[in-house]
C-alpha atoms as a PDB file:
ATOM      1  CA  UNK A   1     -11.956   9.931  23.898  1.00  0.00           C
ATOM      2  CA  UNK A   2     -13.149  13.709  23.544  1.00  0.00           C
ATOM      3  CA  UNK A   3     -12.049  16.353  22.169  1.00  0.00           C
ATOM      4  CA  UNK A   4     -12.241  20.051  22.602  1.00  0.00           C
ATOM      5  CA  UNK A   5     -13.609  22.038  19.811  1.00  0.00           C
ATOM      6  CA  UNK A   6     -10.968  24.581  20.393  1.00  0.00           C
ATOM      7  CA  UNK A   7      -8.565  22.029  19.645  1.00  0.00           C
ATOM      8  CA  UNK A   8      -6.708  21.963  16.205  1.00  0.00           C
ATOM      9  CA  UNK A   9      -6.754  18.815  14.362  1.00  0.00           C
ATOM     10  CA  UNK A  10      -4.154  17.529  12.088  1.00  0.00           C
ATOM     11  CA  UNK A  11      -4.491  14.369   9.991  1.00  0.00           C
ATOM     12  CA  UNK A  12      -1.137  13.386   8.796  1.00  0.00           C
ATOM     13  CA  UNK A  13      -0.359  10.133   5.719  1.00  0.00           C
ATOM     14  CA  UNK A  14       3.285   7.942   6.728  1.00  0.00           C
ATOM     15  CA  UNK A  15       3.025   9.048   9.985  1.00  0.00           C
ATOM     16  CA  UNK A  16       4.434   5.679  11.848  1.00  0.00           C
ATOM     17  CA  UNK A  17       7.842   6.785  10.871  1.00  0.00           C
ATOM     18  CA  UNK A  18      10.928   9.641   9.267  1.00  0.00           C
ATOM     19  CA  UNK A  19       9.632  12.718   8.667  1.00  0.00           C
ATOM     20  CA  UNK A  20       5.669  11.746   8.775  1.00  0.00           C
ATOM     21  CA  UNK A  21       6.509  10.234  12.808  1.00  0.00           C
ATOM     22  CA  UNK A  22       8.588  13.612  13.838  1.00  0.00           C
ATOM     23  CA  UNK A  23       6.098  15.384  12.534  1.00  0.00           C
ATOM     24  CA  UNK A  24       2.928  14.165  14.460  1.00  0.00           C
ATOM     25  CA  UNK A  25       5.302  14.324  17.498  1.00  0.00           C
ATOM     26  CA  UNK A  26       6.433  18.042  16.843  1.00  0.00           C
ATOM     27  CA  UNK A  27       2.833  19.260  16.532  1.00  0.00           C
ATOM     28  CA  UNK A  28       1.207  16.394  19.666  1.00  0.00           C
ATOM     29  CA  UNK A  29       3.951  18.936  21.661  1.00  0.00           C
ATOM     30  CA  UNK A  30       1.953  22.099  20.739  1.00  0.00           C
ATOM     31  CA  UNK A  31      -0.905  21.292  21.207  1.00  0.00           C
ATOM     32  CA  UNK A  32      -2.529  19.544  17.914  1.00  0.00           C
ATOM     33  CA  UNK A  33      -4.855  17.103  17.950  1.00  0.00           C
ATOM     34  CA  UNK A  34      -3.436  14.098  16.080  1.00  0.00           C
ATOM     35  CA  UNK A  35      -4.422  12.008  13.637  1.00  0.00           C
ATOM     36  CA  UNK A  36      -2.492  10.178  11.806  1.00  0.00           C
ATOM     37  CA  UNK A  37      -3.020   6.757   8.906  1.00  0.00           C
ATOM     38  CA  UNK A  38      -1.081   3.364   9.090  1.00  0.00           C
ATOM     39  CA  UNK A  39      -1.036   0.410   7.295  1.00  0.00           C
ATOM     40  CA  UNK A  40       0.046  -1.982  10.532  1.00  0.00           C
ATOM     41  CA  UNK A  41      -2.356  -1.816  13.874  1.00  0.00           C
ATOM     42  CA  UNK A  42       0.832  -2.479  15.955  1.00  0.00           C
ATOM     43  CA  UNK A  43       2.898   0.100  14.518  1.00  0.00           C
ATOM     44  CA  UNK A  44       0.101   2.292  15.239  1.00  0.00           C
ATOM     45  CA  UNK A  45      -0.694   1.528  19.022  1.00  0.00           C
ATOM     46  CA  UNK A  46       2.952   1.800  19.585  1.00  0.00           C
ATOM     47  CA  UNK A  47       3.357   5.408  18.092  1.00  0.00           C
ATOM     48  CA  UNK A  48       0.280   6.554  19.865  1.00  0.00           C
ATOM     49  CA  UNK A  49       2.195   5.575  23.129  1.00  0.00           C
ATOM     50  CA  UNK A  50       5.413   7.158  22.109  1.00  0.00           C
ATOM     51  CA  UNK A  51       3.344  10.534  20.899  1.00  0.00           C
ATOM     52  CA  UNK A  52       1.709  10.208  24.546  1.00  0.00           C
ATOM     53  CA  UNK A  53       4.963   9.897  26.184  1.00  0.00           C
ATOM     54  CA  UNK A  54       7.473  12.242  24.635  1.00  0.00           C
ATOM     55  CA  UNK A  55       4.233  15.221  24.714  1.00  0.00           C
ATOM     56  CA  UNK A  56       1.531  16.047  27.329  1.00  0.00           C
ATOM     57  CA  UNK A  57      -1.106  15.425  25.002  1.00  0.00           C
ATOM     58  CA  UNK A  58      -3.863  13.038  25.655  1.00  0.00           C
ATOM     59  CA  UNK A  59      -5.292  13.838  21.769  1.00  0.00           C
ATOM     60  CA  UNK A  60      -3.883  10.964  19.528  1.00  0.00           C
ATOM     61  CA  UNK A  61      -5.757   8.542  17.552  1.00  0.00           C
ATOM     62  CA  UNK A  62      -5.239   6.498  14.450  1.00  0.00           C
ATOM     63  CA  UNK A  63      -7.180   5.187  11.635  1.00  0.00           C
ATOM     64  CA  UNK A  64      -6.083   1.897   9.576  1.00  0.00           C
ATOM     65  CA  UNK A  65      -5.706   1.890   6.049  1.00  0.00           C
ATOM     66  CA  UNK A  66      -3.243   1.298   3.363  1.00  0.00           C
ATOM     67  CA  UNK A  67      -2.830   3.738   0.143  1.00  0.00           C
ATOM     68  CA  UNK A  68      -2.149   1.319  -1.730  1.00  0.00           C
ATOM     69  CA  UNK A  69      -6.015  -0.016  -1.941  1.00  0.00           C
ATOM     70  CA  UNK A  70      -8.082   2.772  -3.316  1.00  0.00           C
ATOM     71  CA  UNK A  71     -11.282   0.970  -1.231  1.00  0.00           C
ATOM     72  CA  UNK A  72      -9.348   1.649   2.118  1.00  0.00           C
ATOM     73  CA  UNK A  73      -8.891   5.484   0.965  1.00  0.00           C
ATOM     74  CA  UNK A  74     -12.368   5.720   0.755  1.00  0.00           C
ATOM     75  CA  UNK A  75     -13.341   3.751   3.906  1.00  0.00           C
ATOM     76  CA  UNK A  76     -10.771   5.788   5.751  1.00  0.00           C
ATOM     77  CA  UNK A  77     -12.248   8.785   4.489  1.00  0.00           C
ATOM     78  CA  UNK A  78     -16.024   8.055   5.586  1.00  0.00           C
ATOM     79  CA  UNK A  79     -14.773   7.004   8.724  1.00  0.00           C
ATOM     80  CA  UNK A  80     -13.299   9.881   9.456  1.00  0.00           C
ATOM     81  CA  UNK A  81     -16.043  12.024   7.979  1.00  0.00           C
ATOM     82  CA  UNK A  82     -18.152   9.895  10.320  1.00  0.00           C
ATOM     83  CA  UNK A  83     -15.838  10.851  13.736  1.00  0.00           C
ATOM     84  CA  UNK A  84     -14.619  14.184  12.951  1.00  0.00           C
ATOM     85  CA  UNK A  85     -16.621  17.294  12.247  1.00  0.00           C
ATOM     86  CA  UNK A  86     -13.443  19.811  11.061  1.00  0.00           C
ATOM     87  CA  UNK A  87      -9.989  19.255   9.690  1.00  0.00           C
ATOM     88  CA  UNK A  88      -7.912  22.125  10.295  1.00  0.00           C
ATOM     89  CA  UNK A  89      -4.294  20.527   8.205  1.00  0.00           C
ATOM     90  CA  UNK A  90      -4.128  17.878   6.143  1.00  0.00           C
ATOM     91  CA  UNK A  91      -0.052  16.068   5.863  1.00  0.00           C
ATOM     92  CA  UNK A  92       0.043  14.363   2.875  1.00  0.00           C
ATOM     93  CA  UNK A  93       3.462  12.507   3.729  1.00  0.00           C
ATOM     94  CA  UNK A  94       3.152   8.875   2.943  1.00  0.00           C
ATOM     95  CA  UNK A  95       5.509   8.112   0.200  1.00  0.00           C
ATOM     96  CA  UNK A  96       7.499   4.993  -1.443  1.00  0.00           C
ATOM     97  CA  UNK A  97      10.437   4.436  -3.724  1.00  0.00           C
ATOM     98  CA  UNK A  98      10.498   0.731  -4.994  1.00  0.00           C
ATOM     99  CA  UNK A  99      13.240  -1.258  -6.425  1.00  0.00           C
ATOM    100  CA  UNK A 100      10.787  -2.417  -9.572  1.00  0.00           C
ATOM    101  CA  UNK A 101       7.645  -1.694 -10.896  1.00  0.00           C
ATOM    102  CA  UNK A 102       4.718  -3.281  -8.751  1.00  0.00           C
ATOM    103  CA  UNK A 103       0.883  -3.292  -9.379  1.00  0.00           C
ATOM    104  CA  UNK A 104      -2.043  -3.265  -6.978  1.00  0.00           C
ATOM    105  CA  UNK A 105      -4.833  -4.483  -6.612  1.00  0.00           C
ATOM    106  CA  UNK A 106      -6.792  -1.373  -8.229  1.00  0.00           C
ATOM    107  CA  UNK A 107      -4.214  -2.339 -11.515  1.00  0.00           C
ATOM    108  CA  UNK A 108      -2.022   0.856 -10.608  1.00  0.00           C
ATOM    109  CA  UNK A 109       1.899   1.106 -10.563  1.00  0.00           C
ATOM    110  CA  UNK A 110       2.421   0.997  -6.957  1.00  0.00           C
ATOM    111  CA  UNK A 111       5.053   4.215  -6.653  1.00  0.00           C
ATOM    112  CA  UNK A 112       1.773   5.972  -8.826  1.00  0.00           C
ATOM    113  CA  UNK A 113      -0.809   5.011  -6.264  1.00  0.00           C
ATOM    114  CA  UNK A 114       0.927   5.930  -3.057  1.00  0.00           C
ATOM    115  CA  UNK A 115       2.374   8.924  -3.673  1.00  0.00           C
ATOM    116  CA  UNK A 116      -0.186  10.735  -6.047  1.00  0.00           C
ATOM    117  CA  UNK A 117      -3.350   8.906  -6.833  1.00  0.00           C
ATOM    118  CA  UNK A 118      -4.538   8.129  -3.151  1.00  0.00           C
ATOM    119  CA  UNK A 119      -3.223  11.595  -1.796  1.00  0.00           C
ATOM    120  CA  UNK A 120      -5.124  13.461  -4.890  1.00  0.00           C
ATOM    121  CA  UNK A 121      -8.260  10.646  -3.843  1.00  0.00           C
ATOM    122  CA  UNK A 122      -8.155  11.560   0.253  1.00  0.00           C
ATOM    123  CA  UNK A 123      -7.636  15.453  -0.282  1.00  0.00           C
ATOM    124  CA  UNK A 124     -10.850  15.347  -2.189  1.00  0.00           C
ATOM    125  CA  UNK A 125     -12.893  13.113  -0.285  1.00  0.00           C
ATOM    126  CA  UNK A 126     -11.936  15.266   2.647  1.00  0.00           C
ATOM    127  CA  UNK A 127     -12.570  19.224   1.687  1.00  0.00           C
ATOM    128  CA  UNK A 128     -16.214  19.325   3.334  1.00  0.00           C
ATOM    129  CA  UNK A 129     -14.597  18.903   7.076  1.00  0.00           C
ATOM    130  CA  UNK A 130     -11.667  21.266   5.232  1.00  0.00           C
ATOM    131  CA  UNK A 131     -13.618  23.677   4.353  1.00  0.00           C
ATOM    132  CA  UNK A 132     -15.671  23.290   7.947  1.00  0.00           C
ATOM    133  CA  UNK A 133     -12.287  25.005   9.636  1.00  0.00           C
ATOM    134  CA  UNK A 134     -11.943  28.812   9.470  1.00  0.00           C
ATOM    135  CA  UNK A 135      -8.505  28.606   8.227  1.00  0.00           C
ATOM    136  CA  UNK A 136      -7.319  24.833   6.945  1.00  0.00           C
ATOM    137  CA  UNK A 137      -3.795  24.210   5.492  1.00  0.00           C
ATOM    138  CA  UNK A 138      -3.112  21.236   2.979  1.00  0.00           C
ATOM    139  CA  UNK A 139       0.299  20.246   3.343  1.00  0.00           C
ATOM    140  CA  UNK A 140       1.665  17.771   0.234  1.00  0.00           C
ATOM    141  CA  UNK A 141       5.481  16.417   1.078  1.00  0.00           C
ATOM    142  CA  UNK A 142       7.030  16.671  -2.489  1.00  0.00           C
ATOM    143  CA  UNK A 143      11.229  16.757  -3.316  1.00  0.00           C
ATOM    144  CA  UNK A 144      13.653  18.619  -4.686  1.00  0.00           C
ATOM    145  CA  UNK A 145      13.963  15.554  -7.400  1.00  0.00           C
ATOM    146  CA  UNK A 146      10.816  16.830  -8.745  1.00  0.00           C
ATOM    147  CA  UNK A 147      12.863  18.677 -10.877  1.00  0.00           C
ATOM    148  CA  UNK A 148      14.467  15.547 -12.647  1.00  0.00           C
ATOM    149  CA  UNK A 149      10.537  14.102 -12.889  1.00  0.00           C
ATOM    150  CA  UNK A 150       8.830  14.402 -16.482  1.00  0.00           C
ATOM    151  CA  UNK A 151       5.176  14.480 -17.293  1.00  0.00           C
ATOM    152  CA  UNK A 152       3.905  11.976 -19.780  1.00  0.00           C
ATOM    153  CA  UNK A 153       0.281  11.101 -19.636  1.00  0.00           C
ATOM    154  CA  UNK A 154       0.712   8.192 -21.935  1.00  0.00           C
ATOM    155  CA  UNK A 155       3.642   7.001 -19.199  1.00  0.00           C
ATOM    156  CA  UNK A 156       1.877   8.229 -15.929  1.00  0.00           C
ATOM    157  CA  UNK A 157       2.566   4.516 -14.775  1.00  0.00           C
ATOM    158  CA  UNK A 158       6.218   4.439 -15.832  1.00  0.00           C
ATOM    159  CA  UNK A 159       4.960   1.499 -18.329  1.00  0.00           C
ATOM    160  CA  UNK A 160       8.261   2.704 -20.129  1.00  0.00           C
ATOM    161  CA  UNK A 161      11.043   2.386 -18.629  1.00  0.00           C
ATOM    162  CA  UNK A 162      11.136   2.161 -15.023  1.00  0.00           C
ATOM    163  CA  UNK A 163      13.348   3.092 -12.615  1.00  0.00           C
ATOM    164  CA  UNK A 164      12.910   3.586  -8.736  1.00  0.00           C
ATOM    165  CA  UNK A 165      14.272   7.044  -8.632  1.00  0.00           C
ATOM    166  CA  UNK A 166      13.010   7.803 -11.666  1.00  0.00           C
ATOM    167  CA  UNK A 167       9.143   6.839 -11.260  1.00  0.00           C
ATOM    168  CA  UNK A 168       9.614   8.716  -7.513  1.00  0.00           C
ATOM    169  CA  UNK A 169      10.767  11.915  -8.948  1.00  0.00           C
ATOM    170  CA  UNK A 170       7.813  11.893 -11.658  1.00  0.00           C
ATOM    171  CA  UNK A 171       5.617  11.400  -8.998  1.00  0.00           C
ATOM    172  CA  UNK A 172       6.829  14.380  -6.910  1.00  0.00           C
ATOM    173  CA  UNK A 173       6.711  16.174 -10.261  1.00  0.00           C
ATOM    174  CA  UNK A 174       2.808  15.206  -9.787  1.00  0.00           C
ATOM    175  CA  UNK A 175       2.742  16.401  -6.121  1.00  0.00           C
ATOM    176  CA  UNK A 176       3.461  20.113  -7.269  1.00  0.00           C
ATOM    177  CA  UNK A 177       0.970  19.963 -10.462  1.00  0.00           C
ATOM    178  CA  UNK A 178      -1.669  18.422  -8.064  1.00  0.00           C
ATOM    179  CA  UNK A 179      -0.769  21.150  -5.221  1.00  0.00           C
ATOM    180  CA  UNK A 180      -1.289  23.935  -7.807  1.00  0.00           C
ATOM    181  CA  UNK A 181      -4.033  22.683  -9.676  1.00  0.00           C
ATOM    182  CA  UNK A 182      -5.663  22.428  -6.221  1.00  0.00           C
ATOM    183  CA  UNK A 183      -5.033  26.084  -4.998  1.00  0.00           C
ATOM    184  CA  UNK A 184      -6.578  27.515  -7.844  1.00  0.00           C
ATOM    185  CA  UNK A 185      -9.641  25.090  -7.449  1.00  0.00           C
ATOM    186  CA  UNK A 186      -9.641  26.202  -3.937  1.00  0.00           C
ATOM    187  CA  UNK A 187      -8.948  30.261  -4.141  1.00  0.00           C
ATOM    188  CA  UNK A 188     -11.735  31.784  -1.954  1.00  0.00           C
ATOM    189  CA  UNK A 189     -12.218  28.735  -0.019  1.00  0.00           C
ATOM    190  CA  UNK A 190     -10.135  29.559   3.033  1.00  0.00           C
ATOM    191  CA  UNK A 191      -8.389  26.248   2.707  1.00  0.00           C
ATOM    192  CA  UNK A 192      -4.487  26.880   1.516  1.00  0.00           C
ATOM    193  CA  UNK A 193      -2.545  24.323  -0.498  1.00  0.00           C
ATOM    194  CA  UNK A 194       1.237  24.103  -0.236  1.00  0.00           C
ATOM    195  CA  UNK A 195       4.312  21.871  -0.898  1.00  0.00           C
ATOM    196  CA  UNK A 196       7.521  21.521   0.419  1.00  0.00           C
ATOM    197  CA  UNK A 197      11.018  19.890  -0.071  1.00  0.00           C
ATOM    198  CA  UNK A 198      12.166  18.589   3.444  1.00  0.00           C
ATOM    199  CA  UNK A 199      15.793  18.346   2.967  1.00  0.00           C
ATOM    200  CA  UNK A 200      17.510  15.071   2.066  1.00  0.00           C
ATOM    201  CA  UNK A 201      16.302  13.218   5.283  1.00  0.00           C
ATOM    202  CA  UNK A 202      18.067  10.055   7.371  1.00  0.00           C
ATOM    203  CA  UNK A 203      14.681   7.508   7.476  1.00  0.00           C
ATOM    204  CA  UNK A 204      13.969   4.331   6.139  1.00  0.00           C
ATOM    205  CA  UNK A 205      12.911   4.918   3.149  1.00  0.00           C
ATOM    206  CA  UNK A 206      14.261   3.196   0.453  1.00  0.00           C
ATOM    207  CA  UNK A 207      14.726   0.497   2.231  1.00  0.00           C
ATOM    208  CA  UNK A 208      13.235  -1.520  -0.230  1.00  0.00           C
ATOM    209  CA  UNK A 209      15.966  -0.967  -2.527  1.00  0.00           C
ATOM    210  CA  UNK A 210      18.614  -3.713  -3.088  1.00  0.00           C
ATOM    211  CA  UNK A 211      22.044  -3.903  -5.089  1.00  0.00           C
ATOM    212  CA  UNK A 212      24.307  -0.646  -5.901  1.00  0.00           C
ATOM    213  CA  UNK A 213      21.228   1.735  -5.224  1.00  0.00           C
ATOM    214  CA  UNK A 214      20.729   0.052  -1.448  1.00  0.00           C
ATOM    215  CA  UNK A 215      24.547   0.258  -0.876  1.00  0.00           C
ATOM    216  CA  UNK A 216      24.523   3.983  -1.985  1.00  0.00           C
ATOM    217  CA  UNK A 217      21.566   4.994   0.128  1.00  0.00           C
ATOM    218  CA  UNK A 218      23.647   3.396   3.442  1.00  0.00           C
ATOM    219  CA  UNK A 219      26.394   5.096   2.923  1.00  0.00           C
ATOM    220  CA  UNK A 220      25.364   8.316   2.246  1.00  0.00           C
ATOM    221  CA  UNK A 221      23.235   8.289   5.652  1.00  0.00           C
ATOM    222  CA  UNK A 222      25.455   9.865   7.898  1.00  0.00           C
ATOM    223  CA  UNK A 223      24.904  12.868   5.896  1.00  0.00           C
ATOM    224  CA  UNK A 224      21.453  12.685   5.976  1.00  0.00           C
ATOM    225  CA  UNK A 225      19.227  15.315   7.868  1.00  0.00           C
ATOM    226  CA  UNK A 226      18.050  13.970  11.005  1.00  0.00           C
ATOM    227  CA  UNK A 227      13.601  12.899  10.482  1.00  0.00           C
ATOM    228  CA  UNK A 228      13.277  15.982  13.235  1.00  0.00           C
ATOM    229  CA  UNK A 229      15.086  18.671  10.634  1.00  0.00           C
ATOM    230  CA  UNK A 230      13.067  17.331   7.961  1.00  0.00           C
ATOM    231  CA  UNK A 231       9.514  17.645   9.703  1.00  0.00           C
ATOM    232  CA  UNK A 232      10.282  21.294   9.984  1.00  0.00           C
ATOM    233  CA  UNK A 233       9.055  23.031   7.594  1.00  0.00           C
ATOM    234  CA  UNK A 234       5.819  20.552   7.316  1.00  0.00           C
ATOM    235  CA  UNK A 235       5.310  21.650  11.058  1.00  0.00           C
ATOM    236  CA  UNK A 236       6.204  25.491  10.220  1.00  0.00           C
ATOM    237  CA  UNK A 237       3.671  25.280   7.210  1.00  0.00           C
ATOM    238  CA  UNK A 238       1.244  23.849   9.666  1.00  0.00           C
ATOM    239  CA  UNK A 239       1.571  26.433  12.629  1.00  0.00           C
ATOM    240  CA  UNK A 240       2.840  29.151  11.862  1.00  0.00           C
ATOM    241  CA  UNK A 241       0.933  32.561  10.683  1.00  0.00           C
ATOM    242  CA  UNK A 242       3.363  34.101   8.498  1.00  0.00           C
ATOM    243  CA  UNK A 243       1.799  31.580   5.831  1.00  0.00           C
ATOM    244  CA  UNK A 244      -2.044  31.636   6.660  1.00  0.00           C
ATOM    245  CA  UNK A 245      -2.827  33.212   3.481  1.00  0.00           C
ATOM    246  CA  UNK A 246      -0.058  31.845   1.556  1.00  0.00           C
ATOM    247  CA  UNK A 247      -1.289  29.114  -0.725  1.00  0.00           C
ATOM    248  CA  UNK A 248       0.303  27.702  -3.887  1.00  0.00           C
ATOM    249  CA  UNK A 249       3.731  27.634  -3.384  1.00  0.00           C
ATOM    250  CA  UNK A 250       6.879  25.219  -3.050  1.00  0.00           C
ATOM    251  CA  UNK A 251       9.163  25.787   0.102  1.00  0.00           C
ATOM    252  CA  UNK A 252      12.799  24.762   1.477  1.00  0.00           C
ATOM    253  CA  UNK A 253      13.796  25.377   4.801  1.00  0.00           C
ATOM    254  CA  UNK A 254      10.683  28.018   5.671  1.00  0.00           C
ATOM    255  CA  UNK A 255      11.354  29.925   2.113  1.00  0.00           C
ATOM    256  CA  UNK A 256       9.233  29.675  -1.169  1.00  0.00           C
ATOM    257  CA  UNK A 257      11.566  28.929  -3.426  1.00  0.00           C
ATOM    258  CA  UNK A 258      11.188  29.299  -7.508  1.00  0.00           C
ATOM    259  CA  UNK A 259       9.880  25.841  -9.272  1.00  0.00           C
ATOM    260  CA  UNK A 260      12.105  24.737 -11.908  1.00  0.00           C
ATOM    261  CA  UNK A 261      11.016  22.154 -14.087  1.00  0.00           C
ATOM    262  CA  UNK A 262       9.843  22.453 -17.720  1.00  0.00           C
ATOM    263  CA  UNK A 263       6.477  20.257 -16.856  1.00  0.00           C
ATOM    264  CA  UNK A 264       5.442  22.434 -14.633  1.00  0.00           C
ATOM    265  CA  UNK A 265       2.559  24.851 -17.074  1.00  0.00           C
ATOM    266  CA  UNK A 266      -1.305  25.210 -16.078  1.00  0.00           C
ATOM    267  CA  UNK A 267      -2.032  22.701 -19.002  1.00  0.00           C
ATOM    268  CA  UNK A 268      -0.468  19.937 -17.263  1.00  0.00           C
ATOM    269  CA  UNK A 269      -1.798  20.605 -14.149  1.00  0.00           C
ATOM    270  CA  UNK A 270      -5.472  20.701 -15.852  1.00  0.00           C
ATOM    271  CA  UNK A 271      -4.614  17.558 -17.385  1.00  0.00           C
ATOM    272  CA  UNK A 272      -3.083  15.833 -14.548  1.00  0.00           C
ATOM    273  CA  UNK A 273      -6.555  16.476 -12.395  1.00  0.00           C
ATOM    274  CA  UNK A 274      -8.549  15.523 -15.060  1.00  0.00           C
ATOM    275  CA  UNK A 275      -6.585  12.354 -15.329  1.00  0.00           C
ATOM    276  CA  UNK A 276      -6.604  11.725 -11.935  1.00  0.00           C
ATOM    277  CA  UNK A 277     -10.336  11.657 -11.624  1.00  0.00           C
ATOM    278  CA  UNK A 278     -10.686   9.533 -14.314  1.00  0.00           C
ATOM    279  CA  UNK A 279      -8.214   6.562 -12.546  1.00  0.00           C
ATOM    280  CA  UNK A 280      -9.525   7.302  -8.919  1.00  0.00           C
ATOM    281  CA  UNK A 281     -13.267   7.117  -9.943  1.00  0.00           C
ATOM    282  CA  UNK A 282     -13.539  10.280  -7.813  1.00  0.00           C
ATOM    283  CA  UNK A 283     -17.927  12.073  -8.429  1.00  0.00           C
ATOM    284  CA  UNK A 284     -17.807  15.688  -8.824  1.00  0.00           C
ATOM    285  CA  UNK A 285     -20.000  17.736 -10.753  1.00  0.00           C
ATOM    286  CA  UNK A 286     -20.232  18.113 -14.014  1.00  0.00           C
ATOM    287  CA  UNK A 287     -17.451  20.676 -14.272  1.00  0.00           C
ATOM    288  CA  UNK A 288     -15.517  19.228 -11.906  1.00  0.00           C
ATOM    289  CA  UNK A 289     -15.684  21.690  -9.198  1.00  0.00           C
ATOM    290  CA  UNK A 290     -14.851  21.578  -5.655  1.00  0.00           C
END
């Protein structure tokens, strides 16, 4: 396959379906260059074909890996270091809410893992073909139930107390620290770093839930955004030029909307990142630069 330099690329996490699947599609149809990670080879091939179908856009590959192993973050990364000279946005969409607490195989709460520590793990191992693009965009999915998360460094892991909603919304919590933590790290870079709440969205996910909490999430999905509402505002933080320079911020429905959450303060951010290093084994410098 080839690709034109003029070409914007996109690489996009949870893209094989919801939000992370009408997302690739929305930005295949303008044009994009698409990229996108899954854990299944046949869920893959078949949304490549779809993409090619439903948009005239011959530009869609995959990569295999599964953010739940650490060693596949890293592969992933290299190979697409290895392929790919420029990354114009990174999607950091993949996401899980679990009905109990699960460990991998790197000895990390699962919920953890997936939604912070292998997102926080990629970004970094990525900035070089970032920062190769004259204007990248980092794009980290978070929720409005970030502001029911807590931050507890001790109880990162949810080692106390666990709950599926409860360990989601800390992690989303850890989305927003790690997206503004990052933006200041980044500030002269070129490369913007933004979040985003993309309505409460009619997908699959959750689907791993069982008792009260599965029969809850079924009937409340009629009311549910459609995946195709919820992409928007990844794909309008993606495209559009209003928010080129705009880095740093949390939006709903195109707007940057006011954080509320007591967590929230530069300390915890600092320690969050420092944290984070420390469990993903990520080398930086010796001030931990970018």
């Amino acid at each position: 396959m080839s690709y034109s330099h003029a070409m914007k690329t996109v690489l996009i996490t949870g893209a094989t379906s919801g939000i992370g699947k009408a997302t690739a599609i929305a930005l295949a149809k303008k044009g994009f260059q698409i990229i996108f990670i899954a854990r299944d080879l046949h869920k893959a091939e078949a949304l490549k074909q779809e993409i090619r179908y439903v948009a005239p856009n011959d530009h869609i590959d995959f990569l295999i890996a599964d953010f739940s192993s650490l060693s596949q973050v890293r592969k992933f990364a290299e190979a697409f270091r290895e392929k790919f000279q420029k990354l114009d946005v990174l999607i950091n969409n993949a996401g899980v809410c679990l009905p109990k607490r699960m460990i991998t195989e790197d000895g990390f709460e699962e919920t953890f893992q997936v939604n912070h520590l292998s997102h926080f793990l990629l970004t970094n191992l990525l900035l070089d073909t970032l920062k190769n693009a004259p204007e990248a965009r980092i794009i980290n999915v978070s929720s409005s139930l970030y502001k029911s998360g807590t931050f507890d460094v001790s109880n990162l892991q949810s080692e106390q107390g666990f709950t599926p909603y409860g360990a989601y919304s800390n992690t989303k919590l850890l989305n927003i620290l790690f997206t503004l933590e990052l933006a200041e790290r980044l500030d002269g870079t070129g490369v913007t770093v933004n979040t985003l709440h993309p309505g409460v969205v009619r997908t699959n996910f959750g689907d791993e839930l069982t008792g009260y909490r599965k029969s809850l999430s079924t009937l409340m999905q009629p009311f549910f955004l459609s995946p195709e509402n919820g992409a928007e505002t990844s794909v309008y933080l993606a495209t559009s030029d209003e928010v080129k320079s705009t880095t740093g911020k949390y939006f709903e429905k195109y707007r940057v909307i006011e954080l509320e959450n007591e967590f929230i303060t530069p300390a915890n951010q600092k320690i969050l990142w420092n944290k984070s290093i420390e469990l993903s084994g990520l080398k930086l410098n010796k001030t931990n630069k970018l």
